[in-house]
N, C-alpha and C. Protein backbone atom coordinates (compact mmCIF):
# COMPACT_ATOMS: atom_id res chain seq x y z
N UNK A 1 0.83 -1.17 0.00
CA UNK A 1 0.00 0.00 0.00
C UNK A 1 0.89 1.25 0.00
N UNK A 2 0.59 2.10 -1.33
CA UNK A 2 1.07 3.42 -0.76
C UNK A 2 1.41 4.33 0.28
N UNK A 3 2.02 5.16 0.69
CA UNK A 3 2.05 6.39 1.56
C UNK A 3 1.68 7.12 1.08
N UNK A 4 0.78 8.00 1.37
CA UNK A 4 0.94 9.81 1.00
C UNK A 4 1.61 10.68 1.80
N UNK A 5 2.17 11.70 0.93
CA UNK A 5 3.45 12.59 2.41
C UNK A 5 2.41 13.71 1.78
N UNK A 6 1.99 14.73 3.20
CA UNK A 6 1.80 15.45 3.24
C UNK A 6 2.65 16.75 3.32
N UNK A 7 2.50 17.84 2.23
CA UNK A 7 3.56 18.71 2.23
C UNK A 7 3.13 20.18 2.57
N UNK A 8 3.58 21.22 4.11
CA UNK A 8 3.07 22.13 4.30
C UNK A 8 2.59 23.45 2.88
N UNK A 9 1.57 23.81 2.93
CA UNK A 9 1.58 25.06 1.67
C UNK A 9 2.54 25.31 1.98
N UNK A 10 3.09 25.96 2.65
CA UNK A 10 4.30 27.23 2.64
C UNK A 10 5.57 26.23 1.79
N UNK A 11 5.43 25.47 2.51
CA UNK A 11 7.34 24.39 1.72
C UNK A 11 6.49 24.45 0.45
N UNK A 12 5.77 23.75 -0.13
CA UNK A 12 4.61 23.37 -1.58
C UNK A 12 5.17 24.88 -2.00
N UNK A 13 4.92 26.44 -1.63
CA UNK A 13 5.08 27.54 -2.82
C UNK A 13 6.11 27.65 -2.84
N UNK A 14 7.10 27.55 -1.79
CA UNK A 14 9.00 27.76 -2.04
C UNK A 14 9.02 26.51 -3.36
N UNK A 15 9.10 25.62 -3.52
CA UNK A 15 9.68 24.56 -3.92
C UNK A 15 9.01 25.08 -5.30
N UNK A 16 7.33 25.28 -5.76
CA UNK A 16 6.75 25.81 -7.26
C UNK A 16 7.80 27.30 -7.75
N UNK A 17 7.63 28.11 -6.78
CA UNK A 17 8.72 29.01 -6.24
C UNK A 17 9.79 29.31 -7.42
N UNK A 18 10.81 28.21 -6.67
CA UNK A 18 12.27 28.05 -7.02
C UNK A 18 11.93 27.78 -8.47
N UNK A 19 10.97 26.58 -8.76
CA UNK A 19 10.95 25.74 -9.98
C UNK A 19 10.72 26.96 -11.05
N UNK A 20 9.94 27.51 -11.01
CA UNK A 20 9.35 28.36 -11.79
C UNK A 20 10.54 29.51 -12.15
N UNK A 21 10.92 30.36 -11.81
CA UNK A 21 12.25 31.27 -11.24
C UNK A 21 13.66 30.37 -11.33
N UNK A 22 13.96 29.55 -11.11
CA UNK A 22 15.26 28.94 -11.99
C UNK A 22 15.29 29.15 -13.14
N UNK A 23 17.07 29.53 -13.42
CA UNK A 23 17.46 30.28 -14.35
C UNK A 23 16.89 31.53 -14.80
N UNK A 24 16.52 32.09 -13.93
CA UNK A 24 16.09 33.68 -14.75
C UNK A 24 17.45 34.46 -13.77
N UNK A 25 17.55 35.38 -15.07
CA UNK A 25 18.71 36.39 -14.80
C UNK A 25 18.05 37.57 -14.60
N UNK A 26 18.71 38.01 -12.89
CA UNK A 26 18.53 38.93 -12.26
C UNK A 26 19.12 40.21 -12.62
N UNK A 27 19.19 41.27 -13.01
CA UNK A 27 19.70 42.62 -13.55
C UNK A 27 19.72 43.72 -12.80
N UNK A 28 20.34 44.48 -12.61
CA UNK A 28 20.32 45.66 -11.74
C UNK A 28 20.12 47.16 -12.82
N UNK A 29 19.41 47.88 -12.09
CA UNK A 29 19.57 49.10 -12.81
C UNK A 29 21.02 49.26 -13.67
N UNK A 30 21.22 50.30 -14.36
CA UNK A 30 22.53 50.81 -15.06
C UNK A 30 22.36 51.64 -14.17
N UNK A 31 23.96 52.32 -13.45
CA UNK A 31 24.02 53.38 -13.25
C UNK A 31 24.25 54.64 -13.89
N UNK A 32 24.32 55.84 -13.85
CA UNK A 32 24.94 56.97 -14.52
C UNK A 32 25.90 56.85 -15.16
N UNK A 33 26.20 57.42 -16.25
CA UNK A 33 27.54 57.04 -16.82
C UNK A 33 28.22 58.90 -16.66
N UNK A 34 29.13 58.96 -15.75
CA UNK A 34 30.07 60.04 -15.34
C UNK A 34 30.59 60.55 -17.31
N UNK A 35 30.38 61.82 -16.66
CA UNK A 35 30.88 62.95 -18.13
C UNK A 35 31.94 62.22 -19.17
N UNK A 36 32.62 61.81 -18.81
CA UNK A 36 34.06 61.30 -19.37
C UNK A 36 33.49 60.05 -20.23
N UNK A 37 32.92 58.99 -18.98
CA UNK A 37 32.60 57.76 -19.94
C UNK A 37 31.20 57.96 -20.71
N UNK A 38 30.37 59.10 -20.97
CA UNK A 38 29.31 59.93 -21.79
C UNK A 38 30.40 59.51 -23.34
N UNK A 39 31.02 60.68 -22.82
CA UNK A 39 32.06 61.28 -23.82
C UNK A 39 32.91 60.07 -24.84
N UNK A 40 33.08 59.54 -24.25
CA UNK A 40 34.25 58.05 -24.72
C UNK A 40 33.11 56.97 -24.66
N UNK A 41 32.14 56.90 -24.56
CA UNK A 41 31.04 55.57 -25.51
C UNK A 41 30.22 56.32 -26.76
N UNK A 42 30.04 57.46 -26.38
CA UNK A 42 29.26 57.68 -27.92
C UNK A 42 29.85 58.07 -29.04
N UNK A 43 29.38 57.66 -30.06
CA UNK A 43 29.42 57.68 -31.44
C UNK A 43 29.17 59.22 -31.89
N UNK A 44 28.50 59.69 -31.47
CA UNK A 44 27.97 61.25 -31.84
C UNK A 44 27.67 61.85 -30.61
N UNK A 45 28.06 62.76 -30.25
CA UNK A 45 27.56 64.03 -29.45
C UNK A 45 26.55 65.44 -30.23
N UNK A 46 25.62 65.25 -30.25
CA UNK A 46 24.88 66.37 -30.87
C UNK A 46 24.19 67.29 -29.74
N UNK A 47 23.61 68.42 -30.36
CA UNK A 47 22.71 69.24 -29.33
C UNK A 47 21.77 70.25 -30.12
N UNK A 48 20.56 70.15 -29.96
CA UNK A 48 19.58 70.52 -30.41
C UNK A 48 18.26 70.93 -29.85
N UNK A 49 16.98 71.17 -30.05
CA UNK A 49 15.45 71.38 -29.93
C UNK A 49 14.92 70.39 -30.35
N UNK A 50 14.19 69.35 -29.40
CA UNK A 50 13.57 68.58 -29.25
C UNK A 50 11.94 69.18 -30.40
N UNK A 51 11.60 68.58 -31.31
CA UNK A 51 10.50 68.54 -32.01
C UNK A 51 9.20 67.80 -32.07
N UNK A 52 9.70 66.99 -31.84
CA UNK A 52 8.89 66.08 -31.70
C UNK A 52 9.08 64.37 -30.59
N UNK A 53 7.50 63.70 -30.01
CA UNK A 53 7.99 62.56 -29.59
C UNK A 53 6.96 61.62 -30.04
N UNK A 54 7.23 60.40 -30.37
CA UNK A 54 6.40 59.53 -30.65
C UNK A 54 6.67 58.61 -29.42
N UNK A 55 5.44 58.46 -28.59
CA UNK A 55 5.55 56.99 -27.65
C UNK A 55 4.61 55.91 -28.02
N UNK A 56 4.71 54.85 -27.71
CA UNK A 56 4.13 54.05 -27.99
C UNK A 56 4.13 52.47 -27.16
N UNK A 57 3.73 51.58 -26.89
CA UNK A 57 3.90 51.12 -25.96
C UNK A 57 3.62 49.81 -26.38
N UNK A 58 4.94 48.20 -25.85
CA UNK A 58 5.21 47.43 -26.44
C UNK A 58 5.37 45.87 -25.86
N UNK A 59 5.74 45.13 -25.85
CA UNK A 59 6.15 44.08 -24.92
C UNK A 59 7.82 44.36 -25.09
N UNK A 60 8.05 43.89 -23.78
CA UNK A 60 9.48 44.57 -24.04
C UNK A 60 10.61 43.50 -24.41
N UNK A 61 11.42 43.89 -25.30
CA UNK A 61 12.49 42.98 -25.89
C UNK A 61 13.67 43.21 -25.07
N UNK A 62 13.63 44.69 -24.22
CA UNK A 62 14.52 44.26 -22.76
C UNK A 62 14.79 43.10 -21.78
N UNK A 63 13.71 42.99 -21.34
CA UNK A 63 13.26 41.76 -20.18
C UNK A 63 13.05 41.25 -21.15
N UNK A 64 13.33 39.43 -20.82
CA UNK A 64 12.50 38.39 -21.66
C UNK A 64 12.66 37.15 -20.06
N UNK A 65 12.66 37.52 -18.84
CA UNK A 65 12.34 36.56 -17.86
C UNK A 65 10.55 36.36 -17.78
N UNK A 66 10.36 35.20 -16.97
CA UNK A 66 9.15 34.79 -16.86
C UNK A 66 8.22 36.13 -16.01
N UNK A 67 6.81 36.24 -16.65
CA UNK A 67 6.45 37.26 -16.53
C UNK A 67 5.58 38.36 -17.66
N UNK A 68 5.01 39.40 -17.30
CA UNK A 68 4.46 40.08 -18.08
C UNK A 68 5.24 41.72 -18.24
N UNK A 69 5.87 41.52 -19.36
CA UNK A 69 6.58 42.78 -19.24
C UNK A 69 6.19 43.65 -20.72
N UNK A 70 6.22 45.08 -20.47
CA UNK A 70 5.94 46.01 -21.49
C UNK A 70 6.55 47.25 -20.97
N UNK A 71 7.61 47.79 -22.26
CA UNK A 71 8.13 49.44 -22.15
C UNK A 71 7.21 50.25 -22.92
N UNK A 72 7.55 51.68 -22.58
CA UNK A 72 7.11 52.49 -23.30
C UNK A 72 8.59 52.95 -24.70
N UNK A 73 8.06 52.97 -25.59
CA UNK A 73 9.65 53.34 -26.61
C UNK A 73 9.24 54.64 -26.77
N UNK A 74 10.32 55.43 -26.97
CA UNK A 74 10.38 57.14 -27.40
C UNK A 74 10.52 57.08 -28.62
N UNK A 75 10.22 57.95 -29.70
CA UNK A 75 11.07 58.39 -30.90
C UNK A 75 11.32 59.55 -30.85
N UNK A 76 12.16 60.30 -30.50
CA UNK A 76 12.68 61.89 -30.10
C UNK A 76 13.14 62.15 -30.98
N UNK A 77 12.41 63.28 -32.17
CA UNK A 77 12.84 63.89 -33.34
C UNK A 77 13.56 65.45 -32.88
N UNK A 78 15.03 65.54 -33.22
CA UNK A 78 15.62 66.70 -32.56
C UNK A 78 16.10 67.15 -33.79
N UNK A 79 16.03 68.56 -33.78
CA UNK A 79 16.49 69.33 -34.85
C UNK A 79 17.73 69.66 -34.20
N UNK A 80 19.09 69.26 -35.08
CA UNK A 80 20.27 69.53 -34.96
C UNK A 80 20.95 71.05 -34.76
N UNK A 81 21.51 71.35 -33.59
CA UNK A 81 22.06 72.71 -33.92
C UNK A 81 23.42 72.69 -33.94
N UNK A 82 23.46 71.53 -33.16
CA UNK A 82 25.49 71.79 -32.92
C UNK A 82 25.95 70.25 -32.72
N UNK A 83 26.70 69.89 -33.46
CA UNK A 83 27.53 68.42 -33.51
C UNK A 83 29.04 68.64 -32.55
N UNK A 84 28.93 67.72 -31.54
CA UNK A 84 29.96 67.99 -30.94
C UNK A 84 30.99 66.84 -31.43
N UNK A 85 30.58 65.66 -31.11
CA UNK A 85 31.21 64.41 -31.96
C UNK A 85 30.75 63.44 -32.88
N UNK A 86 31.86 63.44 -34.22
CA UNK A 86 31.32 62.51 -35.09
C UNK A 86 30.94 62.56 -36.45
N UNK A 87 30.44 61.85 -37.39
CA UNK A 87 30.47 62.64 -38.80
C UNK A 87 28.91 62.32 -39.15
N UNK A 88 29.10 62.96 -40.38
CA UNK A 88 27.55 62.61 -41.16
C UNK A 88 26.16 63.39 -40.82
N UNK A 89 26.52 63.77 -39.34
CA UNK A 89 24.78 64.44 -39.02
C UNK A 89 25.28 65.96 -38.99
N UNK A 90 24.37 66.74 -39.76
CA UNK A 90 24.85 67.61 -40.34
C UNK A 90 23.83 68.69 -39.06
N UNK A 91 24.52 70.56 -39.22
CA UNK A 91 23.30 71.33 -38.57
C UNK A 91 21.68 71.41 -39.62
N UNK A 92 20.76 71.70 -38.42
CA UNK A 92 19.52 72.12 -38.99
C UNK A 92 18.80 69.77 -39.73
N UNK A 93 19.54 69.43 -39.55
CA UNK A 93 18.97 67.83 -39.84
C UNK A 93 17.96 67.88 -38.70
N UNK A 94 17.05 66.99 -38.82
CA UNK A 94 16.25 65.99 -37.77
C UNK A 94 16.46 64.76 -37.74
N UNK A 95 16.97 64.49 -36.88
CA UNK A 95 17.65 62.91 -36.61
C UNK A 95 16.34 62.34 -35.37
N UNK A 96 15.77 61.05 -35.78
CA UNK A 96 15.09 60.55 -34.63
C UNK A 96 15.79 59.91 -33.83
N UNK A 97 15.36 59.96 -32.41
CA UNK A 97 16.52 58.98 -31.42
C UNK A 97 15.49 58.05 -30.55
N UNK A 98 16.26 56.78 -30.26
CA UNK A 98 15.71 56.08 -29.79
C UNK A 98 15.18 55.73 -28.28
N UNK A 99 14.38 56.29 -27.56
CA UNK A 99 14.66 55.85 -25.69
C UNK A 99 13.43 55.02 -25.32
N UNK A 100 13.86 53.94 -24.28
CA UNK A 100 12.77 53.42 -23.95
C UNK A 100 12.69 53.89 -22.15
N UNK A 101 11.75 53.25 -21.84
CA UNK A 101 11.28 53.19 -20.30
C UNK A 101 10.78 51.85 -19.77
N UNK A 102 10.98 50.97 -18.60
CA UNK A 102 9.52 49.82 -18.33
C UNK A 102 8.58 50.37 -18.00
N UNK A 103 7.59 50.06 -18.52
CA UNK A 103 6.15 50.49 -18.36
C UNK A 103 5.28 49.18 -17.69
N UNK A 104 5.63 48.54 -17.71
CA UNK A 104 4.94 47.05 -16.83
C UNK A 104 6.00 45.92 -16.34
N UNK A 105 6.16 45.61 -15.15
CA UNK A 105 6.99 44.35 -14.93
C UNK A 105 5.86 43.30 -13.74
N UNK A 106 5.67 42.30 -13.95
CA UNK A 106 5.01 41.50 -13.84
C UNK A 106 5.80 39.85 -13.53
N UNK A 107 6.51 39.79 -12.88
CA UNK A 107 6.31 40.03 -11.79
C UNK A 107 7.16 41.30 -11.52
N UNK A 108 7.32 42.13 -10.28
CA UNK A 108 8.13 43.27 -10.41
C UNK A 108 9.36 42.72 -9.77
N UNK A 109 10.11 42.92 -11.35
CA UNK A 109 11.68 42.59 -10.72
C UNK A 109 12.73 43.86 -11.01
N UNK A 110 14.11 43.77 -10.11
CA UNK A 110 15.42 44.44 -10.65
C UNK A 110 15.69 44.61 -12.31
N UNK A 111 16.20 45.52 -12.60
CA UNK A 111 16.69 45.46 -13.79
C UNK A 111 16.63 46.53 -14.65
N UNK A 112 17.41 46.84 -15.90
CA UNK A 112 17.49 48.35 -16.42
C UNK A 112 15.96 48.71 -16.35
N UNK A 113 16.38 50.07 -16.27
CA UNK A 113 15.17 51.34 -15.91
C UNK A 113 15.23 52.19 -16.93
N UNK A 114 15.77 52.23 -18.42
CA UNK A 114 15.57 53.00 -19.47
C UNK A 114 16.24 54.37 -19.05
N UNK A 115 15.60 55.20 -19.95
CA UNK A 115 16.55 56.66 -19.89
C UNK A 115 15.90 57.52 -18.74
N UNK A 116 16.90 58.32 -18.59
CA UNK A 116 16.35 58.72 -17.15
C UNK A 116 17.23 60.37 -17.75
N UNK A 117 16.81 61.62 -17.86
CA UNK A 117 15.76 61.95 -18.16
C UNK A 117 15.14 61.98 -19.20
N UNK A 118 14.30 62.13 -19.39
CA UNK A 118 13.64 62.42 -21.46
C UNK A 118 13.08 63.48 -21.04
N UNK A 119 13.61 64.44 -22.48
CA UNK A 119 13.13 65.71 -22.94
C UNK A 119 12.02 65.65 -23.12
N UNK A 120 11.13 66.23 -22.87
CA UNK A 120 9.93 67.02 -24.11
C UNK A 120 9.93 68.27 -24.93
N UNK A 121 8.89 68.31 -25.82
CA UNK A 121 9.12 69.09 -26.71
C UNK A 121 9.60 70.80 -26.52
N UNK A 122 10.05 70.97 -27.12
CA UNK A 122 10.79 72.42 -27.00
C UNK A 122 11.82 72.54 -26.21
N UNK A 123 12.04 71.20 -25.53
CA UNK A 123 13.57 71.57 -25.03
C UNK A 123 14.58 71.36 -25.35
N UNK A 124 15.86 72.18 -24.87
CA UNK A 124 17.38 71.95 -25.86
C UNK A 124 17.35 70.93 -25.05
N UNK A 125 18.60 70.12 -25.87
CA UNK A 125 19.42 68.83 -25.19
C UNK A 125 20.92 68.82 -25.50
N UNK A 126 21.21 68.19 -24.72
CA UNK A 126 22.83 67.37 -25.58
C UNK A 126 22.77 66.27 -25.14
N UNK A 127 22.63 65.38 -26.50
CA UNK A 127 22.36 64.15 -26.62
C UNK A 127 23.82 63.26 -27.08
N UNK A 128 23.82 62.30 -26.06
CA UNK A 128 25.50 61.31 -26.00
C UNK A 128 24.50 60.34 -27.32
N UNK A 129 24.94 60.10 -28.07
CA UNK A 129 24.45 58.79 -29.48
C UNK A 129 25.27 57.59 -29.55
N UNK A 130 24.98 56.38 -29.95
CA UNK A 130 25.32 55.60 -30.26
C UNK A 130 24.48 55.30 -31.52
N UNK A 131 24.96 54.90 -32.85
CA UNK A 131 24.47 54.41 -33.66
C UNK A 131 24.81 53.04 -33.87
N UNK A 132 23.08 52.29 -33.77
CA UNK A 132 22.92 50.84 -34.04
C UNK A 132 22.80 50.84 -35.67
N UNK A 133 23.06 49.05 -35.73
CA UNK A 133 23.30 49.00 -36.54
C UNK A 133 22.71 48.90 -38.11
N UNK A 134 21.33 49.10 -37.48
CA UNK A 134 20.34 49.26 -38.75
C UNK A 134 20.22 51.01 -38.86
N UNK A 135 21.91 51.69 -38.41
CA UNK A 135 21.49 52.93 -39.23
C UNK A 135 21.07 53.88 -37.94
N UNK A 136 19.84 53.88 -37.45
CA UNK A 136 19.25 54.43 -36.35
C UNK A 136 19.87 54.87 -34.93
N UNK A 137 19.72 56.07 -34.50
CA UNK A 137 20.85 56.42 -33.08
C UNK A 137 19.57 56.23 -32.19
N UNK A 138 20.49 55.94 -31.29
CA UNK A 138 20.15 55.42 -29.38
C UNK A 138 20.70 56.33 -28.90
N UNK A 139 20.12 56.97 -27.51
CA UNK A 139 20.73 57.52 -26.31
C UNK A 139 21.31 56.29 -25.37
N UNK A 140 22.59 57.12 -25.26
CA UNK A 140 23.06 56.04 -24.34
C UNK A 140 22.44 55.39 -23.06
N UNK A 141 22.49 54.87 -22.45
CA UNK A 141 21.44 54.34 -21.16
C UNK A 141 22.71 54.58 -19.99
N UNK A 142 21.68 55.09 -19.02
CA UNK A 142 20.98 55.42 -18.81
C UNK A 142 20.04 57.12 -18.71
N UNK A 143 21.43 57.92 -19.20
CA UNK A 143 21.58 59.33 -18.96
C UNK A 143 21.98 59.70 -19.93
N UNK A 144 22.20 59.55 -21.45
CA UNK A 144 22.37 59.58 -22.94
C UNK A 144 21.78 61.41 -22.96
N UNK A 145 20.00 61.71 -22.57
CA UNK A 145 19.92 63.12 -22.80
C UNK A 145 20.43 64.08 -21.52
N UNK A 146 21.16 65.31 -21.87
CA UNK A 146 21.03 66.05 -20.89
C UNK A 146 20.01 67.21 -21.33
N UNK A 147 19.35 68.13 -20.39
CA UNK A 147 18.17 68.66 -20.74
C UNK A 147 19.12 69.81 -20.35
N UNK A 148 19.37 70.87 -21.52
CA UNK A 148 20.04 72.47 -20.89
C UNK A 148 19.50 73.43 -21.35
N UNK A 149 17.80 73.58 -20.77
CA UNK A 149 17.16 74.36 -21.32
C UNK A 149 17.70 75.97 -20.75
């Protein structure tokens, strides 16, 4: 004849718990990136008037742990006034840039927090760039815009 083992709830949700949550990678915010290392990761330094923003809101290809996750993405159209580093983006251009935010974490975990600050419209910036590789510039993460209105 069988046994049955009786197992307290509490041990029963640690143990579904663990099972469930093994192997997911834990992430910490980015911190600030100090003036210097701004300066020495980007591809372009520009500074301009913010024109326009497109948000829109997505499942996020940031997070991919177990869970319900969605950012908000920016498209920050800035009219160029002054190129500090880099070639090709000329004055008076509109270059769109890329920023996201989490907008849902489900369960709520650690992990990058997107750009920290974003412009709105009509304000100057100086924007640190990285250009990916389909062409399109990114603010660096986490502090890519500075706002010097």
């Amino acid at each position: 004849m069988m046994q049955v083992i009786k197992i307290p709830y509490s041990i029963f949700f640690i143990i579904i718990t663990i099972m469930i949550f093994e192997g997911v990678s834990v992430f910490a915010a980015v911190a600030p990136l100090e003036p210097k290392n701004l300066n020495k990761k980007s591809d372009f330094i520009v500074s301009g008037t913010v024109i326009n923003i497109l948000k829109k809101n997505q499942k996020s290809k940031i997070e991919k742990s177990f869970g319900i996750h969605r950012d908000q993405i920016f498209n920050v159209t800035l009219k160029v006034t002054k190129v500090s580093k880099g070639e090709g983006v000329k004055i008076n251009q509109h270059i769109t840039i890329k920023a996201w935010r989490p907008l849902l974490r489900v369960p709520p975990i650690p992990g990058p927090q997107g750009h920290y600050p974003l412009p709105e419209i009509g304000d100057k910036v100086k924007v640190f760039l990285i250009k990916e590789a389909n062409g399109k510039y990114s603010a660096l993460l986490p502090n890519g815009f500075s706002i010097i209105n």
